[in-house]
Each structure stands twice: as structure tokens, then as C-alpha cells.
N, C-alpha and C. Protein backbone atom coordinates (compact mmCIF):
# COMPACT_ATOMS: atom_id res chain seq x y z
N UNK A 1 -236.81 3.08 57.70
CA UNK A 1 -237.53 1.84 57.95
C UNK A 1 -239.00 2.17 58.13
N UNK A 2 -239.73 1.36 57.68
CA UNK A 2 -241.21 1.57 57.57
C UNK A 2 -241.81 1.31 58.53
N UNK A 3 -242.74 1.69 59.32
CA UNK A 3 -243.28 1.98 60.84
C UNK A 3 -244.72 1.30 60.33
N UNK A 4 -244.98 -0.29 61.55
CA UNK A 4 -246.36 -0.60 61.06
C UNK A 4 -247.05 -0.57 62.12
N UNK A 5 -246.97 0.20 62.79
CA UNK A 5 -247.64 0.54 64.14
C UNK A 5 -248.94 0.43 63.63
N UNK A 6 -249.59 1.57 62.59
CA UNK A 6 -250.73 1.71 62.31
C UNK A 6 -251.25 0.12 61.61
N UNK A 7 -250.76 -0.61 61.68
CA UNK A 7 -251.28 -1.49 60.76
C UNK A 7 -252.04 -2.88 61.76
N UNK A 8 -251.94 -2.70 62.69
CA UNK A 8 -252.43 -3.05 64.09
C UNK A 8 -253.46 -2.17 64.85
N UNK A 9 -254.99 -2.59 64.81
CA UNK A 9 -255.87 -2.06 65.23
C UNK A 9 -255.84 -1.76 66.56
N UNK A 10 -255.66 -0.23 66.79
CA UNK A 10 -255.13 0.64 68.31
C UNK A 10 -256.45 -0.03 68.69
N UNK A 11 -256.11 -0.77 70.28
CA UNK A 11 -257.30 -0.48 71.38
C UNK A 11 -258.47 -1.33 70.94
N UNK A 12 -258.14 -2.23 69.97
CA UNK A 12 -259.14 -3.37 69.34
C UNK A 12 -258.53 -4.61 68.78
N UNK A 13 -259.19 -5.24 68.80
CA UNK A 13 -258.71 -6.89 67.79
C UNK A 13 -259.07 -6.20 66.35
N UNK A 14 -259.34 -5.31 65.68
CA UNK A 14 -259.65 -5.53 64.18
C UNK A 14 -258.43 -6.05 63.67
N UNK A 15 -258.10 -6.84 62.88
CA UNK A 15 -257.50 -7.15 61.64
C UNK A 15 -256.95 -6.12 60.50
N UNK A 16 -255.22 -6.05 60.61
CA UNK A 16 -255.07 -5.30 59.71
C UNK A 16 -255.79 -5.40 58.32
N UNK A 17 -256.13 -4.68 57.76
CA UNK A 17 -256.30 -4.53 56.28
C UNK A 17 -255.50 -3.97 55.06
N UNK A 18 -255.26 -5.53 54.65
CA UNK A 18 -254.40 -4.94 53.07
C UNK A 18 -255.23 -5.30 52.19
N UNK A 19 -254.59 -4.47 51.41
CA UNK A 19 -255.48 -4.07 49.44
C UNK A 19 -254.28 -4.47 48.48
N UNK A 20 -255.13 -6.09 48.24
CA UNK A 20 -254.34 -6.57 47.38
C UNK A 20 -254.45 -6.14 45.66
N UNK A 21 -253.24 -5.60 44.98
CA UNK A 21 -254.00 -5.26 43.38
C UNK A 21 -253.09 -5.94 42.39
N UNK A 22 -253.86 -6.94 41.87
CA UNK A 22 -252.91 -7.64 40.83
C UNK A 22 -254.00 -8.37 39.59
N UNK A 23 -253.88 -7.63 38.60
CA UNK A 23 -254.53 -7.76 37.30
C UNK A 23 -254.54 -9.50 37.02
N UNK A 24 -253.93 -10.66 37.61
CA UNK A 24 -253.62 -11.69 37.43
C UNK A 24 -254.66 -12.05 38.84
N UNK A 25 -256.47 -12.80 37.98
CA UNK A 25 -256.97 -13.27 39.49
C UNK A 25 -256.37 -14.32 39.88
N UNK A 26 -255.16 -15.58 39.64
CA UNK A 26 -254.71 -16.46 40.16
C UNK A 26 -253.62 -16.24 41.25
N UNK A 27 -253.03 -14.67 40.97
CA UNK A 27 -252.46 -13.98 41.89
C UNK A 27 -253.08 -13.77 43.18
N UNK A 28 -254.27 -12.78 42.65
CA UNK A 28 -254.78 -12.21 43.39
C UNK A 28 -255.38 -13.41 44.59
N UNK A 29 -255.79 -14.48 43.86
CA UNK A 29 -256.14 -15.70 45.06
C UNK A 29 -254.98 -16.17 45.82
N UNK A 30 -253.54 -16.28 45.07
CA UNK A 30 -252.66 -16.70 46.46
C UNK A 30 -252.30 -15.78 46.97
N UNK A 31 -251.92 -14.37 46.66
CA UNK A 31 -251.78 -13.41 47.67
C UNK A 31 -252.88 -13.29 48.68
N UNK A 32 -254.64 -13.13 48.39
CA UNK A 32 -255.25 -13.19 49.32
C UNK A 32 -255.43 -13.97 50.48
N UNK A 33 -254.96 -15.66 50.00
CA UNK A 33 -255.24 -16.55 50.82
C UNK A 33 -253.93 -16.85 51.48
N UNK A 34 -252.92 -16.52 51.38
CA UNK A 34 -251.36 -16.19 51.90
C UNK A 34 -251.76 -15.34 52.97
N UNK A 35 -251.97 -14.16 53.29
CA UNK A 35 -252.92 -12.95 53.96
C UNK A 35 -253.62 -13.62 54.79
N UNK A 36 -254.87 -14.04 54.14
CA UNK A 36 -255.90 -14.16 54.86
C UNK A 36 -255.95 -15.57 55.90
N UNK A 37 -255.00 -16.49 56.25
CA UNK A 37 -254.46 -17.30 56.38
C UNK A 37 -253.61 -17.19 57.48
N UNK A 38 -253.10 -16.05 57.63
CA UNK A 38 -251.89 -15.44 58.49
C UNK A 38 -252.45 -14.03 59.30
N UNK A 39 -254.09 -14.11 58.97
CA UNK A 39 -254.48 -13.22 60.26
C UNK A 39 -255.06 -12.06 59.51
N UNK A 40 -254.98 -11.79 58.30
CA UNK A 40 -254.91 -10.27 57.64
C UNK A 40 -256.46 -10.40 57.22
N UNK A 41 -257.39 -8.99 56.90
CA UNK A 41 -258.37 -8.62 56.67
C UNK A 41 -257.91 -8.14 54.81
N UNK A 42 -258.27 -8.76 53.94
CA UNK A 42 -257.51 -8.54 52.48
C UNK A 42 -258.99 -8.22 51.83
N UNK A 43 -258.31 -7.06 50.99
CA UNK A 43 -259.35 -6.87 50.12
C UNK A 43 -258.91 -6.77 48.48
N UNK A 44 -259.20 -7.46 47.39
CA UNK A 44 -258.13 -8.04 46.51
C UNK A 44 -258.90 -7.34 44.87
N UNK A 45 -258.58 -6.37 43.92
CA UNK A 45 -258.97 -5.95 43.14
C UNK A 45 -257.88 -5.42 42.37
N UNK A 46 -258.47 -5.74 40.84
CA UNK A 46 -257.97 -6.19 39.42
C UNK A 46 -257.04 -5.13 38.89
N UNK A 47 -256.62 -3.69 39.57
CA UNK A 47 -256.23 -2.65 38.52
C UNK A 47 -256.04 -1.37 39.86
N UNK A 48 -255.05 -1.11 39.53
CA UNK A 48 -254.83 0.42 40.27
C UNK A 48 -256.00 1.25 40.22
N UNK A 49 -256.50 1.62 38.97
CA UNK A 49 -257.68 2.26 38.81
C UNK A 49 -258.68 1.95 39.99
N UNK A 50 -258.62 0.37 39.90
CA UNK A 50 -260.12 -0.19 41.51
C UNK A 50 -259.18 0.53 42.42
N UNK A 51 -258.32 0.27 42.74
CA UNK A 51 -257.46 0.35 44.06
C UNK A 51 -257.62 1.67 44.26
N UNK A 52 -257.87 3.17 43.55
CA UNK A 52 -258.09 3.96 44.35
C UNK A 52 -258.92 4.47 44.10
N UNK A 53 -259.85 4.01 43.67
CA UNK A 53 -261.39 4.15 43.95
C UNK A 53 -261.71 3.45 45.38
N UNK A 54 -261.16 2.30 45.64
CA UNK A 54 -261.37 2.21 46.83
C UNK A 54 -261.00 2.99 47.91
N UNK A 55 -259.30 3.21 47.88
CA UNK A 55 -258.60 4.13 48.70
C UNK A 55 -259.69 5.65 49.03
N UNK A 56 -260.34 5.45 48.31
CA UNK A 56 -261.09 6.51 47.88
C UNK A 56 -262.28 6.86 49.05
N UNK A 57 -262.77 5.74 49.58
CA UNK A 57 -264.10 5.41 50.15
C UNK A 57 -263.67 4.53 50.92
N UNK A 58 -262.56 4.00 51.28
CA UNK A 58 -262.25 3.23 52.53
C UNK A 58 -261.01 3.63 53.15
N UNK A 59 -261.37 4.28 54.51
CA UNK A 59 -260.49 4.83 55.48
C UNK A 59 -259.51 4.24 55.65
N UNK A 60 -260.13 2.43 55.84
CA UNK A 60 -258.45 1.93 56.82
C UNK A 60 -258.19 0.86 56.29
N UNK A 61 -257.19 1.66 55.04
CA UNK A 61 -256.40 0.62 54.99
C UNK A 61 -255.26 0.45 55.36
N UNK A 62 -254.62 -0.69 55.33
CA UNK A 62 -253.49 -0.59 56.35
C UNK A 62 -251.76 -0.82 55.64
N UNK A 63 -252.18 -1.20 54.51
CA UNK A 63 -250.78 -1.22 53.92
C UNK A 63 -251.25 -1.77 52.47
N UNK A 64 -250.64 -1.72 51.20
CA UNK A 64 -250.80 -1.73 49.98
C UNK A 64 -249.85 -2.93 49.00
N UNK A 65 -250.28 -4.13 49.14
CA UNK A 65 -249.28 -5.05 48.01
C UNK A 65 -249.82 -4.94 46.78
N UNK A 66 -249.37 -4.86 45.73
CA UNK A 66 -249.35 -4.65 44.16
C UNK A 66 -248.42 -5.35 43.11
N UNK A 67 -248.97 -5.64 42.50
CA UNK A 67 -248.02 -6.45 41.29
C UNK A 67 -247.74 -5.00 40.58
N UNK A 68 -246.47 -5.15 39.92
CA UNK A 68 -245.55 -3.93 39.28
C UNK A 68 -246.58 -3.73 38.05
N UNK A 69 -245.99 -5.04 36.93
CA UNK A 69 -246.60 -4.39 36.14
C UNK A 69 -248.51 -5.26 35.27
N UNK A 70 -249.06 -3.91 35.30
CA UNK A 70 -250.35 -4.13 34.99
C UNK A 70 -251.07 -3.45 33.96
N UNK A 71 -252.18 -3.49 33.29
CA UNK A 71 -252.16 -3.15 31.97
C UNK A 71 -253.32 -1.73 33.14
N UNK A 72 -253.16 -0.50 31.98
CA UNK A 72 -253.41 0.97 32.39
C UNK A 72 -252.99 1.67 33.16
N UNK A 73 -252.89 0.83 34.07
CA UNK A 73 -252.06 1.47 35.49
C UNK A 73 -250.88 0.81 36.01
N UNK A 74 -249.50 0.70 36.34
CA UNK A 74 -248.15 0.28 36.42
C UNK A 74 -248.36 -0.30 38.17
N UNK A 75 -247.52 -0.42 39.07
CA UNK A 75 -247.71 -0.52 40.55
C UNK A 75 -247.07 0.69 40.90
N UNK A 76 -246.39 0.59 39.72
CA UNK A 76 -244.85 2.12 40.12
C UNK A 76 -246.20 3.44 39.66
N UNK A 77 -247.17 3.53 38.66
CA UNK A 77 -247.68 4.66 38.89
C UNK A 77 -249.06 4.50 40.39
N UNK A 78 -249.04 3.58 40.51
CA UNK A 78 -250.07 3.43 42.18
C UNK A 78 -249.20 3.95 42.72
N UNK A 79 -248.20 3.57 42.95
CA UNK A 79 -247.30 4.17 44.28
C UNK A 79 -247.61 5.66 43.76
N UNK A 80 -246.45 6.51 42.70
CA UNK A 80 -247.00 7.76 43.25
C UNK A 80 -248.10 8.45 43.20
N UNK A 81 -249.44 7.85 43.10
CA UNK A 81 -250.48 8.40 43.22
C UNK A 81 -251.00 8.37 44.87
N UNK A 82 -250.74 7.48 45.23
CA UNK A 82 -250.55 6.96 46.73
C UNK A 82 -249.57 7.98 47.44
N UNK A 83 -248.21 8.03 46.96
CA UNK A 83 -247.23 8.47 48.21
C UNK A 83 -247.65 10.58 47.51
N UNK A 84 -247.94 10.77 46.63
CA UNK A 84 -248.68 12.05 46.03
C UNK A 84 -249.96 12.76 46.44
N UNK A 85 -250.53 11.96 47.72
CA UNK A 85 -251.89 12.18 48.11
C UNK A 85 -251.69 12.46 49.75
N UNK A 86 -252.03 13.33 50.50
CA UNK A 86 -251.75 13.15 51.25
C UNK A 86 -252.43 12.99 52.20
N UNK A 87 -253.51 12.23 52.04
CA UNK A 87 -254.57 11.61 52.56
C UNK A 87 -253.76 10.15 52.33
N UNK A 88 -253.17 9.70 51.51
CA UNK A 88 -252.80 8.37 51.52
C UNK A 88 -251.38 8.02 51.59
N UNK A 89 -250.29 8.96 51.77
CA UNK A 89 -249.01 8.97 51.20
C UNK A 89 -248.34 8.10 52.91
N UNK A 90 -249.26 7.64 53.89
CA UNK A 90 -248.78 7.46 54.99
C UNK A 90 -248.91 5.46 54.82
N UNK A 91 -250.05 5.48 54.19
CA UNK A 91 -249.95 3.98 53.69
C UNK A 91 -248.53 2.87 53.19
N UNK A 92 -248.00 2.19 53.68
CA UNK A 92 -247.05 1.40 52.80
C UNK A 92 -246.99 0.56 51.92
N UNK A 93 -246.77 0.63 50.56
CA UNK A 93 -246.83 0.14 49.44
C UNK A 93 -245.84 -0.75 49.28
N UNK A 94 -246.14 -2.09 49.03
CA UNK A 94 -245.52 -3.35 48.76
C UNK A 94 -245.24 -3.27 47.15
N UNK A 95 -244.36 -3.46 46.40
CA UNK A 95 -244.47 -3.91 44.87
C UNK A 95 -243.80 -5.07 45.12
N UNK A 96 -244.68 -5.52 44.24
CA UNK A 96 -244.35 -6.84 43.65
C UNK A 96 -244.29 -7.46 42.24
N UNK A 97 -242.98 -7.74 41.82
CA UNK A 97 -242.37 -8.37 40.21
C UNK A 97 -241.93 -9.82 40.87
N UNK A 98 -242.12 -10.32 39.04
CA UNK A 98 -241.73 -11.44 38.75
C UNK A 98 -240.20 -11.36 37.92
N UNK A 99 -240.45 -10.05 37.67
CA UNK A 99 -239.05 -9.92 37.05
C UNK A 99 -238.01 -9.17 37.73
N UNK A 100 -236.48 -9.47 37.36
CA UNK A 100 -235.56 -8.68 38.21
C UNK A 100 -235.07 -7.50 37.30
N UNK A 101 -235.36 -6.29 37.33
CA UNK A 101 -235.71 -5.12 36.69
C UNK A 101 -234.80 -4.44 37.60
N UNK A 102 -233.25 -4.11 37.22
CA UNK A 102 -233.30 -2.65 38.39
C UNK A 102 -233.41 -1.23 38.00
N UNK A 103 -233.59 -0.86 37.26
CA UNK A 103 -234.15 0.43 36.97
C UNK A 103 -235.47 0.13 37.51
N UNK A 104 -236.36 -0.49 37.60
CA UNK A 104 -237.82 -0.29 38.05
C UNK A 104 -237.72 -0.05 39.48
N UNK A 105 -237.11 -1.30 39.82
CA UNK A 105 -236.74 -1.30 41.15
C UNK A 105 -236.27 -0.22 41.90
N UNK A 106 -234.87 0.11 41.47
CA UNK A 106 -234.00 1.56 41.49
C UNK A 106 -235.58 2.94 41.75
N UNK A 107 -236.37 2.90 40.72
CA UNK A 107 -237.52 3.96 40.45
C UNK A 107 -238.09 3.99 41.93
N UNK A 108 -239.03 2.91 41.92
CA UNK A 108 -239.95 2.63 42.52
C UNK A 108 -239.16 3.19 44.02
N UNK A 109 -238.24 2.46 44.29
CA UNK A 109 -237.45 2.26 46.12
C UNK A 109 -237.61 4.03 46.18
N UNK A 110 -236.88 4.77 45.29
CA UNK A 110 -236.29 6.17 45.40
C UNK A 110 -237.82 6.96 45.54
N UNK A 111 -238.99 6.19 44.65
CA UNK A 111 -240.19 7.27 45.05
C UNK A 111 -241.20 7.10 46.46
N UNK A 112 -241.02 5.49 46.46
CA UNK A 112 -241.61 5.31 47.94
C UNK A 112 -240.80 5.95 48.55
N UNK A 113 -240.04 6.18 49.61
CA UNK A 113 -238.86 6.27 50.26
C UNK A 113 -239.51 7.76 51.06
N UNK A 114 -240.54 7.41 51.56
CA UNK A 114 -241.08 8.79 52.29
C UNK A 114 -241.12 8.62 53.64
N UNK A 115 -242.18 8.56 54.33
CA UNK A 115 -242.28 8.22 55.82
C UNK A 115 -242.57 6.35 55.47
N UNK A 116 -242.89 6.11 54.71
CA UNK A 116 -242.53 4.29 54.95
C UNK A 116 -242.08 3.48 53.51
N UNK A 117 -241.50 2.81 53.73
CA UNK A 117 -240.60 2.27 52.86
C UNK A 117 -241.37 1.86 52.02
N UNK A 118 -240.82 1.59 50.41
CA UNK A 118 -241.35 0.89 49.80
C UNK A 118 -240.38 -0.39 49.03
N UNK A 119 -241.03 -1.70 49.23
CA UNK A 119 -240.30 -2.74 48.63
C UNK A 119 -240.81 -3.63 47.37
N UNK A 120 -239.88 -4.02 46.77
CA UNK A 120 -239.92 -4.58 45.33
C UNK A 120 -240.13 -6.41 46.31
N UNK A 121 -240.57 -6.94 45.50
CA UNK A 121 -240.28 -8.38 45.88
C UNK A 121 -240.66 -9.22 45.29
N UNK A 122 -239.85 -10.33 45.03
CA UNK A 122 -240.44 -11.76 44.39
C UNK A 122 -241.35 -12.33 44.54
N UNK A 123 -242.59 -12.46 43.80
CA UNK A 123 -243.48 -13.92 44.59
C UNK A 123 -243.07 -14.50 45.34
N UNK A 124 -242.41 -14.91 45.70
CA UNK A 124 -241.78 -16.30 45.74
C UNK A 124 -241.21 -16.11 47.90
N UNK A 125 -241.24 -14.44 47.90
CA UNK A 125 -241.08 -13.88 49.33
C UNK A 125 -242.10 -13.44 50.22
N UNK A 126 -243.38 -13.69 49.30
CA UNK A 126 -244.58 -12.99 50.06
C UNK A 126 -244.55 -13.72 51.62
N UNK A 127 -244.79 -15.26 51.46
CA UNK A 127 -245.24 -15.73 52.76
C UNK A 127 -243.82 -14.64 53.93
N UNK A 128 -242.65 -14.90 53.33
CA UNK A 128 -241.72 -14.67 54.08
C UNK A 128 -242.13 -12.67 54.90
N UNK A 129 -243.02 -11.99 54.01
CA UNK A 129 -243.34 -11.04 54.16
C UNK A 129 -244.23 -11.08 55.12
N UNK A 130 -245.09 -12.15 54.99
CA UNK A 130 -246.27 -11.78 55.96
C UNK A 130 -245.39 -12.73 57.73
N UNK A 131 -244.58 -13.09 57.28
CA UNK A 131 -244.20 -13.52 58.85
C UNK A 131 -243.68 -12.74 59.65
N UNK A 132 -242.56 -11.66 58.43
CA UNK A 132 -241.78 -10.35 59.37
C UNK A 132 -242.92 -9.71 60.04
N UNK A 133 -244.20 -9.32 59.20
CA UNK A 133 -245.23 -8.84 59.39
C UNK A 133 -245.65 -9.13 60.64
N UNK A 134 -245.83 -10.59 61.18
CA UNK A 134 -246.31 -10.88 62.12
C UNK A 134 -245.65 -11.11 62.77
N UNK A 135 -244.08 -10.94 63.03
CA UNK A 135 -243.60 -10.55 64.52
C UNK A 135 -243.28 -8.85 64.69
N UNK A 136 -243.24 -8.44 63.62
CA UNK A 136 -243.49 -6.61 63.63
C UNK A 136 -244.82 -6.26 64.83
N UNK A 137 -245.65 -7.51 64.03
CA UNK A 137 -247.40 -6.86 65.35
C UNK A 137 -247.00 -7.43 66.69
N UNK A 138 -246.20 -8.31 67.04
CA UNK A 138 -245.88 -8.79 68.23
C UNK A 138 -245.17 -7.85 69.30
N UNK A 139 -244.13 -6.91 67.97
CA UNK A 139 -243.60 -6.11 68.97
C UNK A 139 -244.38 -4.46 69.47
N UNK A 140 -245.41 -4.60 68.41
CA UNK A 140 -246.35 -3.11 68.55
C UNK A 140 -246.82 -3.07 69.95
């Protein structure tokens, strides 16, 4: 089970921060405003490639949602560039499809599957994500 201790600013009010990455900006606006809506500090860019260029130059982030699939970069190859780094492999990576794929799925679960989980999920579950989310910070 994935531990979001860190995703709750120790000893401060900051606002977790997630890094939203989904090649679709109509996505990228309801995932941000789903987030940003429900308390979260979101930072929302077009391509795995941005995403760790940022990861790159920004310390805290606090957990990782991604659309699966995207043109150059996959979500399934973010993850293991992410859970492959170990400057970043502590981060938890959200994927997110529109399609029900289980070999991707199957992939993806078996490579996250390190110190924090990684989950596949429907659009259609995000809000439901960010609520577990926010009684997870209740119990930190």
C-alpha cells in the first residue's frame, strides 16, 4: 500500500503538489481543476518529456497523475523512468486510461509496485481519487 505521508507538508500548511501530464489540454484542465478545487497545488504539462524536466528542477513533488497513453513518451515509460531514478522512485505515480487494457495494466501495476503503489484508473474515478486522498491527509 502506498504511504502518502510525504504528500502532506511536514510542520507547514503547504499544499501537496501533483504533476499533472496529459498530452490532451482538455484533460489536463479537468484533472487540474478536479485537484486544484480539492486543496492540491497542481502543476499540469503536455508530455513525459516536460514532466521530467521538471522532476528535474523541482524538489517537491508530491505524487505523479499521467494519462497512459501519449505520443513520444507512454505513462508506462514515465513510470519507469520515475520508479528507475532514485532521486524520484519514492514519488507515486497515478496512470491513467480511458481504455481497459490488461496487459498495460498487468505492466504498469508489476513495475510501479516498489515502495508506493502504482494505479491504473478511469477518468471517470479521479474525483473519487482525490477524496481517498483527502481523508488519507486527515489521518497523517
Amino acid at each position: 500500500m502506498a504511504s502518502f505521508k510525504g504528500l502532506v507538508g511536514e510542520g507547514s500548511a503547504a499544499l501537496p503538489h501533483v504533476l499533472a501530464v496529459d498530452d490532451s489540454s482538455v484533460d489536463r484542465a479537468v484533472i487540474s481543476g478536479i485537484l486544484r478545487s480539492s486543496k492540491f497545488r497542481v502543476t499540469a504539462v503536455d508530455s513525459g518529456k516536460r514532466a521530467l524536466e521538471l522532476l528535474g528542477s523541482e524538489a517537491n513533488v508530491s505524487m505523479i497523475i499521467t494519462d497512459y497513453w501519449m505520443p513520444e513518451m507512454t505513462g508506462y515509460e514515465l513510470l519507469k523512468k520515475v520508479k528507475g531514478s532514485s532521486k524520484l522512485r519514492e514519488i507515486p505515480v497515478v496512470i491513467m486510461s480511458s481504455e481497459n487494457v490488461p496487459t498495460r495494466i498487468n505492466r504498469s501495476v508489476f513495475h510501479g509496485m516498489g515502495t508506493h503503489a502504482c494505479y491504473i484508473l478511469l477518468y471517470s474515478v479521479v474525483a473519487a481519487l482525490v477524496a481517498c486522498m483527502q481523508f488519507v491527509f486527515l489521518l497523517v
